[in-house]
N, C-alpha and C. Protein backbone atom coordinates (compact mmCIF):
# COMPACT_ATOMS: atom_id res chain seq x y z
N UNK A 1 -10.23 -6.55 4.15
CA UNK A 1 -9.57 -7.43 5.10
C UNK A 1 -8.06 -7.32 4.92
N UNK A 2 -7.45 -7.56 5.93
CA UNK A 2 -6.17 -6.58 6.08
C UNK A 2 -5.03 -8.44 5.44
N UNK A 3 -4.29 -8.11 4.63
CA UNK A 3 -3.47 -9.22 4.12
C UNK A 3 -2.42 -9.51 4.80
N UNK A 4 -1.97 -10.08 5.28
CA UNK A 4 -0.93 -11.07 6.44
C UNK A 4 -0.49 -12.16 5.84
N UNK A 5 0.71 -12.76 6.48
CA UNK A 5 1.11 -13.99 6.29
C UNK A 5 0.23 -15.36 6.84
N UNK A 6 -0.33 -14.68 8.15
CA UNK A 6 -1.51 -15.54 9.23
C UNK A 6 -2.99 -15.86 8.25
N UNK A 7 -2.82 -14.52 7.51
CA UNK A 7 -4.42 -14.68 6.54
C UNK A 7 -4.25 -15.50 5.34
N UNK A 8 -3.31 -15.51 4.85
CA UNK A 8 -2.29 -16.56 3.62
C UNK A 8 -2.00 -17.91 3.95
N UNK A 9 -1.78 -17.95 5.34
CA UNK A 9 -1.47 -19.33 6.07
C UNK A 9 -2.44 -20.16 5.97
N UNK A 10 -3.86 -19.05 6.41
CA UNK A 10 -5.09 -19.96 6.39
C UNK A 10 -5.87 -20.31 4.64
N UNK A 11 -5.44 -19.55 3.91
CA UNK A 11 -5.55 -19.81 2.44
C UNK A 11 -5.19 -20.68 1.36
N UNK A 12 -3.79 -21.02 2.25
CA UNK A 12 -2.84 -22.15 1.15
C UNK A 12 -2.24 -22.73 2.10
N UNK A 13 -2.76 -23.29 3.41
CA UNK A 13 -2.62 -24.35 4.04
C UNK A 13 -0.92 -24.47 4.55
N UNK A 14 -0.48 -23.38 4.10
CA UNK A 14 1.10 -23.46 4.50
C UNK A 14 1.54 -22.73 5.81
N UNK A 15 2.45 -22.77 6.30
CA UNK A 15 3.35 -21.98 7.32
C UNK A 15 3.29 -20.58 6.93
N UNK A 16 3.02 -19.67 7.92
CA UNK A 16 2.97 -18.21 7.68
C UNK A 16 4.65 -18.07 7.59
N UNK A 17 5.50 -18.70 8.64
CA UNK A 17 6.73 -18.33 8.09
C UNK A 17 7.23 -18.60 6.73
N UNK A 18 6.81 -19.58 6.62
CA UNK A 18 7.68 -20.39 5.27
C UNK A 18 6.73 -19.27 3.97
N UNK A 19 5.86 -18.85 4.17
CA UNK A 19 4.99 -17.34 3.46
C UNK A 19 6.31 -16.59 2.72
N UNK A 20 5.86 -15.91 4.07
CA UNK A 20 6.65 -14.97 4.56
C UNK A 20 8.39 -14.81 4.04
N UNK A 21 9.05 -16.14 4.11
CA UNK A 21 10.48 -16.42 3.53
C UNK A 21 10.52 -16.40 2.21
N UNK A 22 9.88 -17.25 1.90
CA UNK A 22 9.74 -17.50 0.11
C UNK A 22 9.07 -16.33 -0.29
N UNK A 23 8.39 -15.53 0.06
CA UNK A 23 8.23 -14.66 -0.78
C UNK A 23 9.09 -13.24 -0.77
N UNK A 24 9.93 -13.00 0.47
CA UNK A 24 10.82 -12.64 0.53
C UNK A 24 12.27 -13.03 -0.59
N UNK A 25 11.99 -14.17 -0.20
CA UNK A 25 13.41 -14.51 -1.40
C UNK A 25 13.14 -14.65 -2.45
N UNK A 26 11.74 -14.51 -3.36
CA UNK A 26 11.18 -14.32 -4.56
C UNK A 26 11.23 -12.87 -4.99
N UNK A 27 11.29 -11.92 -3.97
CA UNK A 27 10.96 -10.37 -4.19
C UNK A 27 11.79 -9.47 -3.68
N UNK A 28 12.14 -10.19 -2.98
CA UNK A 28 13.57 -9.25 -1.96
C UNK A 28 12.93 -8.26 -0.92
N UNK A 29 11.69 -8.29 -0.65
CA UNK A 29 10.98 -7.69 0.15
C UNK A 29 9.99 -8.77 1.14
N UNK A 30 9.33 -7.80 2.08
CA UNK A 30 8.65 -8.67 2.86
C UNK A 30 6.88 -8.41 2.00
N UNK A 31 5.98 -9.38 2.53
CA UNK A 31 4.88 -9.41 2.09
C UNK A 31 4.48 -7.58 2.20
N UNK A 32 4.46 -6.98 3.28
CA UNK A 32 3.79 -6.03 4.17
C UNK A 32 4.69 -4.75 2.93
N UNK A 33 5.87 -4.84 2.62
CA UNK A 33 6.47 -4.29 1.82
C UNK A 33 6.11 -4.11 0.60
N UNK A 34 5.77 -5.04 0.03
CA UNK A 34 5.36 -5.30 -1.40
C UNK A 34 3.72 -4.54 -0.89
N UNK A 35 3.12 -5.01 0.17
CA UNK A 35 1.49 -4.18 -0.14
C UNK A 35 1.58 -3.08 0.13
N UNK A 36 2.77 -2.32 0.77
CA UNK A 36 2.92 -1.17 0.98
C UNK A 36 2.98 -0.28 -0.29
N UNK A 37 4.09 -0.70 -0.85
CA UNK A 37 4.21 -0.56 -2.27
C UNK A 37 3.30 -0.35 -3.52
N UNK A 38 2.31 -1.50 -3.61
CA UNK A 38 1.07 -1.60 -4.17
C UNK A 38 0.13 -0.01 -3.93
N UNK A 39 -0.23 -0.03 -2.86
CA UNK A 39 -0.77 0.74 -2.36
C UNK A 39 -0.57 2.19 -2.44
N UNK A 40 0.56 2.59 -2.59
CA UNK A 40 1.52 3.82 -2.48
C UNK A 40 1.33 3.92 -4.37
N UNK A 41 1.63 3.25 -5.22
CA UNK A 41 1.44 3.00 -6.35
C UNK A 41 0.19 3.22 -7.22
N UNK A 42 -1.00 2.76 -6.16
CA UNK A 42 -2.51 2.68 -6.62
C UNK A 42 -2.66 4.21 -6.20
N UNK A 43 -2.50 5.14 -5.30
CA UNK A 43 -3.25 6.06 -4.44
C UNK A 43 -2.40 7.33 -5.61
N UNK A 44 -1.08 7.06 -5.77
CA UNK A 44 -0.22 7.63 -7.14
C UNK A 44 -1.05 8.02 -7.89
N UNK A 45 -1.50 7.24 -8.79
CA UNK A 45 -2.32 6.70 -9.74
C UNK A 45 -3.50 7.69 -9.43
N UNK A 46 -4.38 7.69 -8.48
CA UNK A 46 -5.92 7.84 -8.50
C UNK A 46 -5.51 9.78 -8.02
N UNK A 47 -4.35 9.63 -6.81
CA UNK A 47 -3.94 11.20 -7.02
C UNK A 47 -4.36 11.82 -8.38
N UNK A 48 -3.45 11.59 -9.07
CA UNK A 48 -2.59 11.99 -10.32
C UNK A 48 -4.35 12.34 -11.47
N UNK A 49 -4.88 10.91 -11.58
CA UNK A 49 -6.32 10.84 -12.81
C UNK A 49 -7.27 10.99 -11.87
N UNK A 50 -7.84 12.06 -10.56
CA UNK A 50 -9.06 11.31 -10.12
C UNK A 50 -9.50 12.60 -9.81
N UNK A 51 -10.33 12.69 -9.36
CA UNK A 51 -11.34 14.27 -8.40
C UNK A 51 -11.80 13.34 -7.14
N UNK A 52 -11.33 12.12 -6.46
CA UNK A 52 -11.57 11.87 -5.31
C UNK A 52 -11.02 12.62 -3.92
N UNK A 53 -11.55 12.08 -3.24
CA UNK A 53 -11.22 12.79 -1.98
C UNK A 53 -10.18 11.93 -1.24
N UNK A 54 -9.37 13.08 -0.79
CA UNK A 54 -8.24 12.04 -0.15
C UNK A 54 -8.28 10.84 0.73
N UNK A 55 -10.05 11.21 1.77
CA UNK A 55 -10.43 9.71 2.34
C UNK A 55 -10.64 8.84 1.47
N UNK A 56 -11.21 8.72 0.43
CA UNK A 56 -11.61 7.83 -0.71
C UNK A 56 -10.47 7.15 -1.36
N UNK A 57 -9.81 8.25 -1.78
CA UNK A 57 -8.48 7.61 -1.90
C UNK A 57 -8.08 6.84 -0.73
N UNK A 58 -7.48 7.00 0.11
CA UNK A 58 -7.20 5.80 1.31
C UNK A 58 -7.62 5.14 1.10
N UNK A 59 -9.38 4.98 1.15
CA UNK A 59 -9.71 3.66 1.27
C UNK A 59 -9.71 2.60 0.05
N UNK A 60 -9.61 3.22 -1.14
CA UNK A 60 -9.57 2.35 -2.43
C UNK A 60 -8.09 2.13 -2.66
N UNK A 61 -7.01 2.50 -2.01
CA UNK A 61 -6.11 1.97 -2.20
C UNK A 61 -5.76 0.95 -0.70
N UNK A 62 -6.33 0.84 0.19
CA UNK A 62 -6.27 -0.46 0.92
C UNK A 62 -5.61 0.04 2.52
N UNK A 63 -5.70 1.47 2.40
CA UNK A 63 -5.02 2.26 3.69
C UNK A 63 -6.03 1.62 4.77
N UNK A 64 -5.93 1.44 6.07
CA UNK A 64 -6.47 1.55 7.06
C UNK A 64 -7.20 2.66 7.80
N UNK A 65 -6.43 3.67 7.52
CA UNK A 65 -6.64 4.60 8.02
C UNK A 65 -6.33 6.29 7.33
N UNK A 66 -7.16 7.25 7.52
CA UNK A 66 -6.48 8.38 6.66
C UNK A 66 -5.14 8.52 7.42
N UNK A 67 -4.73 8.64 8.08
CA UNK A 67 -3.54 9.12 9.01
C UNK A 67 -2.65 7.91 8.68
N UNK A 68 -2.48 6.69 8.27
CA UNK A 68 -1.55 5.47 7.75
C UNK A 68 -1.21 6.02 6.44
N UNK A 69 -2.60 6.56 5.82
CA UNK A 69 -2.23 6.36 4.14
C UNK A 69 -1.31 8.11 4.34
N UNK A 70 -1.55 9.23 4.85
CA UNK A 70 -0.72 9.96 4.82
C UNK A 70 1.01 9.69 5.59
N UNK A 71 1.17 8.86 6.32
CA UNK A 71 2.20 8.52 7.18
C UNK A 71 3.14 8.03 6.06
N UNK A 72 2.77 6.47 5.43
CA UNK A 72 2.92 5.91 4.01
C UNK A 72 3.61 6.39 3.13
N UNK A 73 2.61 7.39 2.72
CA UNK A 73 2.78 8.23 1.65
C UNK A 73 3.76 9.20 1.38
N UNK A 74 3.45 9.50 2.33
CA UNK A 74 4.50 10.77 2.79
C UNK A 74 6.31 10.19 2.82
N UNK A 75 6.43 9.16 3.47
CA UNK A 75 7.90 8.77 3.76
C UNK A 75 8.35 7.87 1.85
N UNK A 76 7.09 7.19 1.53
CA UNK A 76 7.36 6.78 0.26
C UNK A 76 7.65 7.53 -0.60
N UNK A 77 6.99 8.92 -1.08
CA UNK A 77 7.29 9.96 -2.01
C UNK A 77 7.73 10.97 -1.76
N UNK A 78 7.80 11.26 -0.55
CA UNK A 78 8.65 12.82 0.25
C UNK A 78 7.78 13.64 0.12
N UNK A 79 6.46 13.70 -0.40
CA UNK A 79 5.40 14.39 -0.28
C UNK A 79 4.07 14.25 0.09
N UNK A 80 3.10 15.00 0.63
CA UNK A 80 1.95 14.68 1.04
C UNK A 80 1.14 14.34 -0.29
N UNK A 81 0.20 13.51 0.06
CA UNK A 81 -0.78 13.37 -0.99
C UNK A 81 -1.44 14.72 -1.79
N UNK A 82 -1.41 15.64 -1.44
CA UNK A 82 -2.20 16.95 -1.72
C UNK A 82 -1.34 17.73 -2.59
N UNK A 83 0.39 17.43 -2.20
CA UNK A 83 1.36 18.10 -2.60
C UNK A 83 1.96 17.34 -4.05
N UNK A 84 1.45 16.05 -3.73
CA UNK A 84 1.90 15.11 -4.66
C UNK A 84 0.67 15.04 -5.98
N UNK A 85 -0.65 14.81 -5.34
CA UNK A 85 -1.64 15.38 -6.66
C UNK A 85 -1.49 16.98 -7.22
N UNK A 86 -1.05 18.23 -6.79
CA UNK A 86 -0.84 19.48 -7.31
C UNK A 86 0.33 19.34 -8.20
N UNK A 87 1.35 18.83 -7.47
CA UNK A 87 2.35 18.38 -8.35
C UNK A 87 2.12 17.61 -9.92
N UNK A 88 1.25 16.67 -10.02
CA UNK A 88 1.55 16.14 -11.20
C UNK A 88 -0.02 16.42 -11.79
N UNK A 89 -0.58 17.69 -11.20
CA UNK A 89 -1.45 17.99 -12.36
C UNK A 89 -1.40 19.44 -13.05
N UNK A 90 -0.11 19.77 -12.25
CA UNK A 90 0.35 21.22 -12.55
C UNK A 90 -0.63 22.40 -12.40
């Protein structure tokens, strides 16, 4: 289930904006930023230690889609996932 300020709103009874602000001014980023992040971080990770498949990967790191998690990925590390697992397994 895809994480939002609207899905948080309904969780802790608060304002999706007032979310959304405070956790901005806690992190210096927006929510969507920080899971971007996460995500880009986790798929790193499972690249780097895994024999999964790059759909698999997507989906255990929280991508939507194979074509998001390469879009993502790509602008986050300057490399494709394929280029980025060859890379750090030499």
């Amino acid at each position: 289930e895809p994480v939002t300020s609207a899905s948080l709103e309904k969780i802790v009874c608060l304002s999706g904006d007032y979310i959304e602000r405070h956790f901005r001014r806690e992190t210096g980023q927006s929510i969507a930023q920080y899971l971007r992040a996460k995500r880009v971080l986790e798929a790193k990770r499972l690249l780097s230690r895994s024999d999964m498949t790059l759909q698999d990967i997507s989906e255990a790191s929280g991508f939507g889609s194979l074509s998001t998690f390469y879009k993502v990925f790509r602008k986050a590390v300057h490399n494709t996932p394929a280029q980025y697992r060859k890379a750090t397994r030499g």
